[in-house]
PDB file of N, CA and C in Angstrom:
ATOM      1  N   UNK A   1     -11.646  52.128  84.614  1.00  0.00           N
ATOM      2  CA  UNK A   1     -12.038  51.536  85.885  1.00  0.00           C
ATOM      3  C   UNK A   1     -11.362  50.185  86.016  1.00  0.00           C
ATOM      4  N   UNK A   2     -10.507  49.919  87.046  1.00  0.00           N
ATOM      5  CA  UNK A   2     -10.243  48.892  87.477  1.00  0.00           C
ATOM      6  C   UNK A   2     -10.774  48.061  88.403  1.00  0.00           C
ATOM      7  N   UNK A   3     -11.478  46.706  87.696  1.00  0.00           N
ATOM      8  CA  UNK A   3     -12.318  46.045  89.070  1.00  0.00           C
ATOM      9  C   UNK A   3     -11.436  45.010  89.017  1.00  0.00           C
ATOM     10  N   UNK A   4     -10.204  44.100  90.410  1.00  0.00           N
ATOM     11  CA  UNK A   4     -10.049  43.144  90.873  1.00  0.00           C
ATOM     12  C   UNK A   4     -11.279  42.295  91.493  1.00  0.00           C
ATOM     13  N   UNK A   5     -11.100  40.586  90.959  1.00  0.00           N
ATOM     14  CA  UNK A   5     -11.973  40.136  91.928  1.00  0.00           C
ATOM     15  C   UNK A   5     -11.419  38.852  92.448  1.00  0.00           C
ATOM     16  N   UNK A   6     -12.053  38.206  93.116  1.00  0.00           N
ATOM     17  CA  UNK A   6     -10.648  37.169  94.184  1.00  0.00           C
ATOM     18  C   UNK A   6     -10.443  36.463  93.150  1.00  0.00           C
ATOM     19  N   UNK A   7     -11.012  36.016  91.739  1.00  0.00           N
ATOM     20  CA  UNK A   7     -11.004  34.688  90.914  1.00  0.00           C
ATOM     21  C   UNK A   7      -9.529  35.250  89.568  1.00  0.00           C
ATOM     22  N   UNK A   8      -8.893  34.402  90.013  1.00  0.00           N
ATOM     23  CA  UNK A   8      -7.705  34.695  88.849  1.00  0.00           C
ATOM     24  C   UNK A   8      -8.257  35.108  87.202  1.00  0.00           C
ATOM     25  N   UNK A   9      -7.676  35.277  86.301  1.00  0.00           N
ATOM     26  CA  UNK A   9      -8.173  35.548  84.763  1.00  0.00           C
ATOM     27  C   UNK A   9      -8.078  33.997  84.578  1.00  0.00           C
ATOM     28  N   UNK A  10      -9.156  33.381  83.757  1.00  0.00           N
ATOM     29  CA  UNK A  10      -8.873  32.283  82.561  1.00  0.00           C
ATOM     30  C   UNK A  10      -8.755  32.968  81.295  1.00  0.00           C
ATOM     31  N   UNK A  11      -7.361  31.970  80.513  1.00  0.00           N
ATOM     32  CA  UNK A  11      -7.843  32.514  79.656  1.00  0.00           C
ATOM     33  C   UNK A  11      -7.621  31.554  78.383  1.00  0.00           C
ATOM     34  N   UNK A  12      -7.700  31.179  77.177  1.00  0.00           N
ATOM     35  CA  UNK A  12      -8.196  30.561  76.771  1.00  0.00           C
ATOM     36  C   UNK A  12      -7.003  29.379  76.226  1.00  0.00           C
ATOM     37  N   UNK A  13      -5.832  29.726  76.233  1.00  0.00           N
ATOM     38  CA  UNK A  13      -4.971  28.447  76.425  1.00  0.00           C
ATOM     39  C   UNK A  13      -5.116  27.721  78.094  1.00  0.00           C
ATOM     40  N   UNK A  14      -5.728  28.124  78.942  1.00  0.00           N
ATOM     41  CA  UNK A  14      -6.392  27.630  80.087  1.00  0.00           C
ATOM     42  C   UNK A  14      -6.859  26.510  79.700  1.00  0.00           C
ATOM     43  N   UNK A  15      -8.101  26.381  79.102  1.00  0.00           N
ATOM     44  CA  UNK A  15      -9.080  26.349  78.617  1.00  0.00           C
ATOM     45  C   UNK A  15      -8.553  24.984  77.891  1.00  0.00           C
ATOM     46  N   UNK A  16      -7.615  25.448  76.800  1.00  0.00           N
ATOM     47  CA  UNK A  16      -7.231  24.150  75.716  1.00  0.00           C
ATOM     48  C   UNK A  16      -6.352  22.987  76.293  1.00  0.00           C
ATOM     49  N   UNK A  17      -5.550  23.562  77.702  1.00  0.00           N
ATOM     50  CA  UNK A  17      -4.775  23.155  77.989  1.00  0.00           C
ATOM     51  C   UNK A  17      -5.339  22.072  79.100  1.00  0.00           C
ATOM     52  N   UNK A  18      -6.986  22.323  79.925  1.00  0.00           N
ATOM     53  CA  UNK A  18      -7.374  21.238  80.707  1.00  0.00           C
ATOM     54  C   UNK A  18      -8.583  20.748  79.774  1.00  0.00           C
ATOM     55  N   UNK A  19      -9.002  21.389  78.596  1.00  0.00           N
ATOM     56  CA  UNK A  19      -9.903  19.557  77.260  1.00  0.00           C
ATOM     57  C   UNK A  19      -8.853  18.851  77.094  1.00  0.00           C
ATOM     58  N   UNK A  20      -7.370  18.877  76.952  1.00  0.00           N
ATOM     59  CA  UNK A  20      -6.588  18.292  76.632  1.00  0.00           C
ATOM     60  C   UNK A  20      -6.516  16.794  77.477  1.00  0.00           C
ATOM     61  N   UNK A  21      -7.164  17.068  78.815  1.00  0.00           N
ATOM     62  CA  UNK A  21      -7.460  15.919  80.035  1.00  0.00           C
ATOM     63  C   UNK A  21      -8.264  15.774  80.447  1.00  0.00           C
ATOM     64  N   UNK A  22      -9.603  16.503  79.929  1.00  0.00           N
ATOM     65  CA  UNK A  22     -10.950  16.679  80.362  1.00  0.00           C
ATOM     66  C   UNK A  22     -11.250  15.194  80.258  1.00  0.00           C
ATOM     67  N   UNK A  23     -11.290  14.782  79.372  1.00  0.00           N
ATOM     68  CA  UNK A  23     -12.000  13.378  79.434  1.00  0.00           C
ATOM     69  C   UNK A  23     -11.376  12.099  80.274  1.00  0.00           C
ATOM     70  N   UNK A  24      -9.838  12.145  80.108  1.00  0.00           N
ATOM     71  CA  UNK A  24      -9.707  10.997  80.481  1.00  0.00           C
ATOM     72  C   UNK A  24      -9.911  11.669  82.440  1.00  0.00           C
ATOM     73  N   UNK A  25     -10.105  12.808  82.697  1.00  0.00           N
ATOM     74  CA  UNK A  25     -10.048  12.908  84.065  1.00  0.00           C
ATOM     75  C   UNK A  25     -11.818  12.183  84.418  1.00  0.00           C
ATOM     76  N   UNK A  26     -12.169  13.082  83.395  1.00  0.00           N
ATOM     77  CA  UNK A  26     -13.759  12.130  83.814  1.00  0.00           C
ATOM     78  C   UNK A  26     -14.036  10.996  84.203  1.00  0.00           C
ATOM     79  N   UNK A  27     -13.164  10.333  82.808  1.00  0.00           N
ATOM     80  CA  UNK A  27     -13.588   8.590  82.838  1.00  0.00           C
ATOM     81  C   UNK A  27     -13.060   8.124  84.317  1.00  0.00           C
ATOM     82  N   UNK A  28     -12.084   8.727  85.168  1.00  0.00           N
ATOM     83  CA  UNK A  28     -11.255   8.710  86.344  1.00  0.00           C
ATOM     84  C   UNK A  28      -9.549   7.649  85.823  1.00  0.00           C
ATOM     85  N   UNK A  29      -9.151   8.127  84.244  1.00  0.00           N
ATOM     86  CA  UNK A  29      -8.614   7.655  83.689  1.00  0.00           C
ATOM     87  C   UNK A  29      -6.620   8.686  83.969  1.00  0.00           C
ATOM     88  N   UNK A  30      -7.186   9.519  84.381  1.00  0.00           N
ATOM     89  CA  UNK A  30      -5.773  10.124  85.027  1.00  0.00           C
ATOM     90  C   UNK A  30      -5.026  10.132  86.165  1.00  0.00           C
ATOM     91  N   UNK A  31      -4.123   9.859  86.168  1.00  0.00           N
ATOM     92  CA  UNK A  31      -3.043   8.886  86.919  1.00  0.00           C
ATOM     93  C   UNK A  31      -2.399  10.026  87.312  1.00  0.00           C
ATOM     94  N   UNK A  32      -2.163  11.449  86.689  1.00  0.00           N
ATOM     95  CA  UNK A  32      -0.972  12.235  87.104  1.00  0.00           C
ATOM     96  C   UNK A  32      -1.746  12.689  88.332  1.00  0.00           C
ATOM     97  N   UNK A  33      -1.211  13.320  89.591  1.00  0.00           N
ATOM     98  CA  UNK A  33      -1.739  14.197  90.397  1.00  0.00           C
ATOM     99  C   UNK A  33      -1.462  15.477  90.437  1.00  0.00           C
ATOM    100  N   UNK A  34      -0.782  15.521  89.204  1.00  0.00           N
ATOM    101  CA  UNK A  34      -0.224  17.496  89.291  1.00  0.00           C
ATOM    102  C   UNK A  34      -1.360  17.543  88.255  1.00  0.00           C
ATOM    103  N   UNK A  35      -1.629  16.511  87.273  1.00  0.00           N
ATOM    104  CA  UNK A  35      -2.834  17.449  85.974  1.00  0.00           C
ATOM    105  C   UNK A  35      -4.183  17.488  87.016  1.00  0.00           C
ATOM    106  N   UNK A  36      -4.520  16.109  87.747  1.00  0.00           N
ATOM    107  CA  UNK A  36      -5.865  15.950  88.416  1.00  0.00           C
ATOM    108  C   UNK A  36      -5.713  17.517  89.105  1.00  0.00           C
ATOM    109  N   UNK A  37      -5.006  18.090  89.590  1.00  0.00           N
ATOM    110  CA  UNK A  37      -4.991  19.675  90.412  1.00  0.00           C
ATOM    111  C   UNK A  37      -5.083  20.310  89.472  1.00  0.00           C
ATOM    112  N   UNK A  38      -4.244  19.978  88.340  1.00  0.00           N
ATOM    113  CA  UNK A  38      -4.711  21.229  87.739  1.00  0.00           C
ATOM    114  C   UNK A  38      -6.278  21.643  86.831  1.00  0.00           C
ATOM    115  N   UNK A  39      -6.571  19.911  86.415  1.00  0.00           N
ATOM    116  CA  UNK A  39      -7.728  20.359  86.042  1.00  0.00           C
ATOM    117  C   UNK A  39      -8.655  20.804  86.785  1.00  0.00           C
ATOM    118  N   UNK A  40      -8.267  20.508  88.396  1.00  0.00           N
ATOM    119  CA  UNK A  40      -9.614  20.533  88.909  1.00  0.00           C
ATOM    120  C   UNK A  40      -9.667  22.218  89.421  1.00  0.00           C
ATOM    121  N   UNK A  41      -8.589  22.801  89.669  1.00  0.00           N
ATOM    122  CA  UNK A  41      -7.949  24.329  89.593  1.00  0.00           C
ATOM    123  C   UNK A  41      -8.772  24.831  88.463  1.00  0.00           C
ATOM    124  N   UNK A  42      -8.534  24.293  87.413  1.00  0.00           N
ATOM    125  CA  UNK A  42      -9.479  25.512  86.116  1.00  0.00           C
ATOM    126  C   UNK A  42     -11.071  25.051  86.333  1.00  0.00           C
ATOM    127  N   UNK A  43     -11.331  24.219  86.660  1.00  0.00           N
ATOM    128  CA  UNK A  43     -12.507  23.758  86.609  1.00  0.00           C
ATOM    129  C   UNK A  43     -12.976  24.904  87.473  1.00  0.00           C
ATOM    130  N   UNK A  44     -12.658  25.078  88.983  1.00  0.00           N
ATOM    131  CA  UNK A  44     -12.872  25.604  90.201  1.00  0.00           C
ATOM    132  C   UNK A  44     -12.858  27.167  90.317  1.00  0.00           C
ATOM    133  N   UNK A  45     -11.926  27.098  88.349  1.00  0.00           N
ATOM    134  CA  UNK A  45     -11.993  29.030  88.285  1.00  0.00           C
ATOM    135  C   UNK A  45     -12.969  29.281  86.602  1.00  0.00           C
ATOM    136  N   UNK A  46     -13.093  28.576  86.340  1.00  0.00           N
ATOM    137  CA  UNK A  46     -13.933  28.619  84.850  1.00  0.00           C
ATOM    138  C   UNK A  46     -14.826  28.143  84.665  1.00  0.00           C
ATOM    139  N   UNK A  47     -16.097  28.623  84.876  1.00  0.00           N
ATOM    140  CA  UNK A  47     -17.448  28.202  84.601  1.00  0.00           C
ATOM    141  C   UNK A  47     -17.743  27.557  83.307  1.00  0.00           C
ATOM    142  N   UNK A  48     -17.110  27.945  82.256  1.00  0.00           N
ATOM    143  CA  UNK A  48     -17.348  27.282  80.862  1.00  0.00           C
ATOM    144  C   UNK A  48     -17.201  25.960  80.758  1.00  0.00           C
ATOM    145  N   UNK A  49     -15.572  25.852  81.321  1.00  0.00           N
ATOM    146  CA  UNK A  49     -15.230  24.043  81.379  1.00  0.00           C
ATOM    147  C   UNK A  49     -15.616  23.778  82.517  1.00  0.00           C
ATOM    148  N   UNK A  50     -15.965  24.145  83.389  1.00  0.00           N
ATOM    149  CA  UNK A  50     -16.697  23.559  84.453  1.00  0.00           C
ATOM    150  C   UNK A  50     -18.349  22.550  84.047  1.00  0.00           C
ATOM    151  N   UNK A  51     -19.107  23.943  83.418  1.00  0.00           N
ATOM    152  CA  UNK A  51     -20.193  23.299  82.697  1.00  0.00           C
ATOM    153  C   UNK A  51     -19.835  22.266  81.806  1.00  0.00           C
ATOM    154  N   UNK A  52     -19.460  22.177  81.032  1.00  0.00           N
ATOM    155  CA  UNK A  52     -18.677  21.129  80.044  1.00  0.00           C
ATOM    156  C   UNK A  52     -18.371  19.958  80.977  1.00  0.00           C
ATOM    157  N   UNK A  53     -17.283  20.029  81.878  1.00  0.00           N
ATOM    158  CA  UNK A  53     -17.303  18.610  82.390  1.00  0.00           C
ATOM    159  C   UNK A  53     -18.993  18.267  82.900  1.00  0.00           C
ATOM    160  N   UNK A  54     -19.336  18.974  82.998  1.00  0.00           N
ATOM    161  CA  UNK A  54     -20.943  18.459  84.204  1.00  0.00           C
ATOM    162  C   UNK A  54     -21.611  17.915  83.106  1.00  0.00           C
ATOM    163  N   UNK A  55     -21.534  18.312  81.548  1.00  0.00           N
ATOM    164  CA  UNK A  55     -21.884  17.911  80.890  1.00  0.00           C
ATOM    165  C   UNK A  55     -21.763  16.247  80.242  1.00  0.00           C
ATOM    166  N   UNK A  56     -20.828  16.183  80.248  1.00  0.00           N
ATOM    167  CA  UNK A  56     -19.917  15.076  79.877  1.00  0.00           C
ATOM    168  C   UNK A  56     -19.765  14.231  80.618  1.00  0.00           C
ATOM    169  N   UNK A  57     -19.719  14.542  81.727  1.00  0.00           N
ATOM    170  CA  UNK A  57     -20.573  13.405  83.055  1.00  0.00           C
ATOM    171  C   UNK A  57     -21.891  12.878  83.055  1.00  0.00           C
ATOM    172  N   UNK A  58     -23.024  14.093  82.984  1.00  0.00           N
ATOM    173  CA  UNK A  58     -24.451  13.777  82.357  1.00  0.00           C
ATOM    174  C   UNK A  58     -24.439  12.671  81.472  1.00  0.00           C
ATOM    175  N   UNK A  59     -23.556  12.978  80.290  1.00  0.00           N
ATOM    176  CA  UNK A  59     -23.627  12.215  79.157  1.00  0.00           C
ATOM    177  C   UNK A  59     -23.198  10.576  79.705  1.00  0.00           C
ATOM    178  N   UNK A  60     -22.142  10.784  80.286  1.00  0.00           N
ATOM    179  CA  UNK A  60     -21.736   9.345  80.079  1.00  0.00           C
ATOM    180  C   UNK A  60     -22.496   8.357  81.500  1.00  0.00           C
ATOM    181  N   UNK A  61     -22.804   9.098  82.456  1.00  0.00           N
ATOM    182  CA  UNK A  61     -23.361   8.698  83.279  1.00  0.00           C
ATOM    183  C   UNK A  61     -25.197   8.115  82.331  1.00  0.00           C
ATOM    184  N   UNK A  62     -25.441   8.888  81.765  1.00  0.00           N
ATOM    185  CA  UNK A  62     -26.954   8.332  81.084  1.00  0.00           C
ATOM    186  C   UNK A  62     -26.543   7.013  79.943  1.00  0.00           C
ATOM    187  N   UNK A  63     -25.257   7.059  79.362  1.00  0.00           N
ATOM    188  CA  UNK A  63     -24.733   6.262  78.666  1.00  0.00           C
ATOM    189  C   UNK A  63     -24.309   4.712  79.160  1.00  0.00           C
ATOM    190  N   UNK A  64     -23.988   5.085  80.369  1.00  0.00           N
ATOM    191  CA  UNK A  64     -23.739   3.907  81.830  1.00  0.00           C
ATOM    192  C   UNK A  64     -25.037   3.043  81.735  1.00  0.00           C
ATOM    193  N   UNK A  65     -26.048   3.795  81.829  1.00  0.00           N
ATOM    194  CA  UNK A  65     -27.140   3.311  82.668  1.00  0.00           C
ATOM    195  C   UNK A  65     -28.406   2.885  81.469  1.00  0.00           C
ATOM    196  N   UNK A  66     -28.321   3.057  80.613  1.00  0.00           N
ATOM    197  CA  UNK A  66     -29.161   2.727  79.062  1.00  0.00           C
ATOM    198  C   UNK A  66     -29.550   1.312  79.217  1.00  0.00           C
ATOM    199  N   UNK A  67     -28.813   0.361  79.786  1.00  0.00           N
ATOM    200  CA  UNK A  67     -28.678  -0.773  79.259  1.00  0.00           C
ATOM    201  C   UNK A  67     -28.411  -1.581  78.221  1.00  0.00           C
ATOM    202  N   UNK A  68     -27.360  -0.471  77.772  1.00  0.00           N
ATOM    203  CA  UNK A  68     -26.828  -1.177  76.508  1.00  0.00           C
ATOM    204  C   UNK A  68     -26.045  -2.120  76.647  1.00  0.00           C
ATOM    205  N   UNK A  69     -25.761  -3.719  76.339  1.00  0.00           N
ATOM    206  CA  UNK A  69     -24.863  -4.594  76.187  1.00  0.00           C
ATOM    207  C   UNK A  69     -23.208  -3.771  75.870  1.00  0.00           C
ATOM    208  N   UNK A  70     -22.474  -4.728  76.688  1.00  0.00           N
ATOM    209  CA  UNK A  70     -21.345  -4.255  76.674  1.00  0.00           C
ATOM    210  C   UNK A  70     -20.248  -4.966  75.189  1.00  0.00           C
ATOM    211  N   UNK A  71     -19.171  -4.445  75.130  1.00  0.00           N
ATOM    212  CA  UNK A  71     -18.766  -4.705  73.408  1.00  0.00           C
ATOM    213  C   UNK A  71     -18.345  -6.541  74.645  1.00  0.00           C
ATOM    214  N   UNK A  72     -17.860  -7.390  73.368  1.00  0.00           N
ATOM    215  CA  UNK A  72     -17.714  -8.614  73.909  1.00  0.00           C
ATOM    216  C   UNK A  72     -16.000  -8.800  74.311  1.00  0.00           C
ATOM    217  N   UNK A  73     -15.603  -9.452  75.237  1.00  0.00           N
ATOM    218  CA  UNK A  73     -14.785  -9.412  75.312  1.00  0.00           C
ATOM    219  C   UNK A  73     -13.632  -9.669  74.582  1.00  0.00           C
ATOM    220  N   UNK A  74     -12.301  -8.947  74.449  1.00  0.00           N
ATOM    221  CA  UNK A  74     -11.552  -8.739  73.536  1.00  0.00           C
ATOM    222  C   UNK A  74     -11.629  -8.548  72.024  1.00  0.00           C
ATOM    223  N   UNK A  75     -13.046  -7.652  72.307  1.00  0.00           N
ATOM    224  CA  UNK A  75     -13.120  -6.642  70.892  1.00  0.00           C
ATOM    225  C   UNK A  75     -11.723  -5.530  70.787  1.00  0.00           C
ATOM    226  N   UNK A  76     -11.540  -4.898  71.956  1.00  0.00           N
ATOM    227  CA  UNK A  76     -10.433  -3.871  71.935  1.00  0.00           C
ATOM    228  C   UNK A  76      -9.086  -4.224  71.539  1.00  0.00           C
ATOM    229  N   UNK A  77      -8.883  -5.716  71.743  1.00  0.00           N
ATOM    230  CA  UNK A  77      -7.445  -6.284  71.463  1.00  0.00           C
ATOM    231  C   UNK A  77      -7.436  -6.379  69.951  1.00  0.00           C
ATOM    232  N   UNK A  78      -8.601  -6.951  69.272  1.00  0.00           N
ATOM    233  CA  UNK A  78      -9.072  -7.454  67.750  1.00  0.00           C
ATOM    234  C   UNK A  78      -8.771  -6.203  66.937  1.00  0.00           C
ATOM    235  N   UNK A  79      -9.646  -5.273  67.785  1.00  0.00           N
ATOM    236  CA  UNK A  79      -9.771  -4.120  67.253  1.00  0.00           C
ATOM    237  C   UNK A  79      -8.188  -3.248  67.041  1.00  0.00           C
ATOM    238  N   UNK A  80      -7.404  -3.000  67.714  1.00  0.00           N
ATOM    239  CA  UNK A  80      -6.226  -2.912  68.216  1.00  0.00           C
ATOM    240  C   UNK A  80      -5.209  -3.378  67.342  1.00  0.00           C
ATOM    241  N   UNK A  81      -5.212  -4.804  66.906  1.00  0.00           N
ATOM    242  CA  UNK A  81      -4.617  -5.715  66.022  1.00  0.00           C
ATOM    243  C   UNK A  81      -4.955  -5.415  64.637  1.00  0.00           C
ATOM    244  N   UNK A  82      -6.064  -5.097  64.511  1.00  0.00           N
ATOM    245  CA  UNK A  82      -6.267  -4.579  62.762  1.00  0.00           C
ATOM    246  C   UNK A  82      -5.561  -3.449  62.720  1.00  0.00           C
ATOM    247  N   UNK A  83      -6.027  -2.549  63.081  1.00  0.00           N
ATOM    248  CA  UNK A  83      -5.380  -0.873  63.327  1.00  0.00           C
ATOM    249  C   UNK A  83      -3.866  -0.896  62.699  1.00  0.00           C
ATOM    250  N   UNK A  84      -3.423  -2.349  63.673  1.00  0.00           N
ATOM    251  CA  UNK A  84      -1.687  -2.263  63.412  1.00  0.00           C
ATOM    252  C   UNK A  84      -1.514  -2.891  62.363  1.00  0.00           C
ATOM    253  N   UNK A  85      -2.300  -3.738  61.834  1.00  0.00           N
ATOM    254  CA  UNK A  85      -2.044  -4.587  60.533  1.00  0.00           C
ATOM    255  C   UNK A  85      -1.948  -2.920  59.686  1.00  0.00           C
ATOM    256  N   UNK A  86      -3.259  -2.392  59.477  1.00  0.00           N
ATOM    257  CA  UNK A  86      -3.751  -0.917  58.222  1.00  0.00           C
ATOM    258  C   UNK A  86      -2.123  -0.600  58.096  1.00  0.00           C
ATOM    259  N   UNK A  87      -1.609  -0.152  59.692  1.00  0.00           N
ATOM    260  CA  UNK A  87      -0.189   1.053  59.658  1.00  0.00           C
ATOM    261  C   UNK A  87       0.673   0.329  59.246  1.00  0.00           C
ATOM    262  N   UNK A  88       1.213  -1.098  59.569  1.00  0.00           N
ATOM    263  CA  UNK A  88       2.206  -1.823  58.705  1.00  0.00           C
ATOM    264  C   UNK A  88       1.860  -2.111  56.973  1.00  0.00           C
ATOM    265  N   UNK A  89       0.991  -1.519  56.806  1.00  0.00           N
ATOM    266  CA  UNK A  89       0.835  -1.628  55.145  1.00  0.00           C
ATOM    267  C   UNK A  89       1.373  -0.166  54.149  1.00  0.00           C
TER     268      UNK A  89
END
């Protein structure tokens, strides 16, 4: 039996190929406009990573709003600067 239905196949290099941008599309950290289509294309045909991003939004959206103190400024540079000290050793 052959059933067509209007929704293309995902299939699971789909899948690996938009976690690969899942996050930074979340954070609204992606700049390309061919990946933003495309993730939002698998999203729009794959319920799995679809749920997953909704997830990961949940998350960081409750993570937003905690009231947790933010790191202090130019921890990321400090932080950043050791990292490169470790690899030049």
């Amino acid at each position: 039996m052959n059933n067509k239905s209007d929704k293309p196949e995902v299939t699971d290099s789909d899948c690996l190929q938009a976690f690969d941008h899942l996050y930074a599309y979340i954070n609204g950290e992606l700049s390309d406009p061919r990946s933003v289509a495309m993730i939002e294309h698998h999203l729009s045909h794959c319920r799995s990573c679809y749920s997953r991003a909704q997830m990961e939004r949940e998350i960081n959206d409750r993570l937003k709003n905690s009231g947790q103190p933010k790191p202090p400024p130019g921890l990321k540079s400090r932080l950043d600067k050791l990292i490169d000290e470790f690899e030049d050793e």
